[in-house]
Protein backbone atom coordinates (compact mmCIF):
# COMPACT_ATOMS: atom_id res chain seq x y z
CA UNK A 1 -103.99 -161.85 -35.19
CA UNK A 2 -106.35 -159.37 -34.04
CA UNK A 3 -110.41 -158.83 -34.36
CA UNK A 4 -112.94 -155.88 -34.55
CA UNK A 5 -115.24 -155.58 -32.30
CA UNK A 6 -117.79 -153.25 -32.13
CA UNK A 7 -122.12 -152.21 -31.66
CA UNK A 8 -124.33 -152.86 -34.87
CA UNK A 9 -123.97 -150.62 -37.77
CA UNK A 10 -119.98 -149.22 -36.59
CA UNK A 11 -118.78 -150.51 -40.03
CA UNK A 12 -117.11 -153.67 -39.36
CA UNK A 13 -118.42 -155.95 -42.15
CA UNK A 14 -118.10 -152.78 -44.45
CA UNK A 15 -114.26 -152.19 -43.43
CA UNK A 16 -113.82 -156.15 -43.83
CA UNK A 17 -115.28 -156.14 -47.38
CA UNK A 18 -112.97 -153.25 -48.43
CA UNK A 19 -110.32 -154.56 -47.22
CA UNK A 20 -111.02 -158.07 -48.25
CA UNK A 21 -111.95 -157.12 -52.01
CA UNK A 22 -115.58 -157.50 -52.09
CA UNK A 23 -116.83 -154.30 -51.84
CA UNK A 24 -117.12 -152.48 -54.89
CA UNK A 25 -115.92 -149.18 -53.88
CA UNK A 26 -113.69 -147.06 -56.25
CA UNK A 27 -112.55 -144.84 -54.10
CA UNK A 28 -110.46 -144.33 -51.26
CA UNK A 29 -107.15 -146.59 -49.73
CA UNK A 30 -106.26 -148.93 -47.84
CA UNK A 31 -102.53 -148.86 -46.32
CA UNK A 32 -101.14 -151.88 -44.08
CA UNK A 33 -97.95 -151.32 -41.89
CA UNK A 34 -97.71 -147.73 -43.92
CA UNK A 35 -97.62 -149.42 -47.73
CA UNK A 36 -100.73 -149.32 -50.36
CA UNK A 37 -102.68 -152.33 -50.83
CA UNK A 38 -105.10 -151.58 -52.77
CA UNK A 39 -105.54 -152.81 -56.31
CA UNK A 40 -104.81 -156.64 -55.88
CA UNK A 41 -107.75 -159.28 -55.86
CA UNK A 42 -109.29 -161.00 -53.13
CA UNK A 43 -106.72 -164.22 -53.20
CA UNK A 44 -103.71 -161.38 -53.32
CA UNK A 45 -104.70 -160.03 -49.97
CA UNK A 46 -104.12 -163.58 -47.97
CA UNK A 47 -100.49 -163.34 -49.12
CA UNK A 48 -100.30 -160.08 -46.99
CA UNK A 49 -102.84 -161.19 -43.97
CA UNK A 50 -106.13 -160.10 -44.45
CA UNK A 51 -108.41 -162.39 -44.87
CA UNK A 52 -112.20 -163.02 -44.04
CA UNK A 53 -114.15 -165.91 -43.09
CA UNK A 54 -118.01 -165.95 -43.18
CA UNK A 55 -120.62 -167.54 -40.66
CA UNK A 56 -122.28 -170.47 -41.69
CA UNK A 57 -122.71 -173.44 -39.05
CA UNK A 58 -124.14 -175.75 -42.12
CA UNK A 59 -119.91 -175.99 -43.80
CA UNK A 60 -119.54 -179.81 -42.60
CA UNK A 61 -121.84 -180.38 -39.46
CA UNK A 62 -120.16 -183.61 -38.81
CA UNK A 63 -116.15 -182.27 -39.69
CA UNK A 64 -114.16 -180.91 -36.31
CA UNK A 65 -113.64 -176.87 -36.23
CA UNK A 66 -109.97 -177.79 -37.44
CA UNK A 67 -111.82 -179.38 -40.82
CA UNK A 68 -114.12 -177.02 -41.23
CA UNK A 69 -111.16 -174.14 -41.03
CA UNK A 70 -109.16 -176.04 -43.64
């Protein structure tokens, strides 16, 4: 697992929705361990370990973090 970290306006949220499939960029790629994926939708990119989550305390105030990850 790993994180980026970085000041205000580095690009982290736009890397993360390129990556992620929710930009709406056209160009460009995006290579993990060396190999392409770019192309697949949003869902595909879990299978391969990229994934986002978004903040929002209000999920399920009363569910544990474990719930609330699930």
């Amino acid at each position: 697992m790993c994180g980026r970290i970085g000041p205000n306006g580095a690009g982290k949220s736009t890397f993360l929705n390129e990556a992620t499939r929710l930009g709406n960029d056209t160009t460009g790629s995006i290579r993990l361990d060396g190999q392409p994926i770019e192309g697949g939708e949003t869902r595909e990119m879990v299978g391969v370990g990229v994934a986002r989550m978004f903040k929002n305390r209000g999920i399920c105030a009363s569910g544990t973090v474990l719930e609330n990850v699930m």
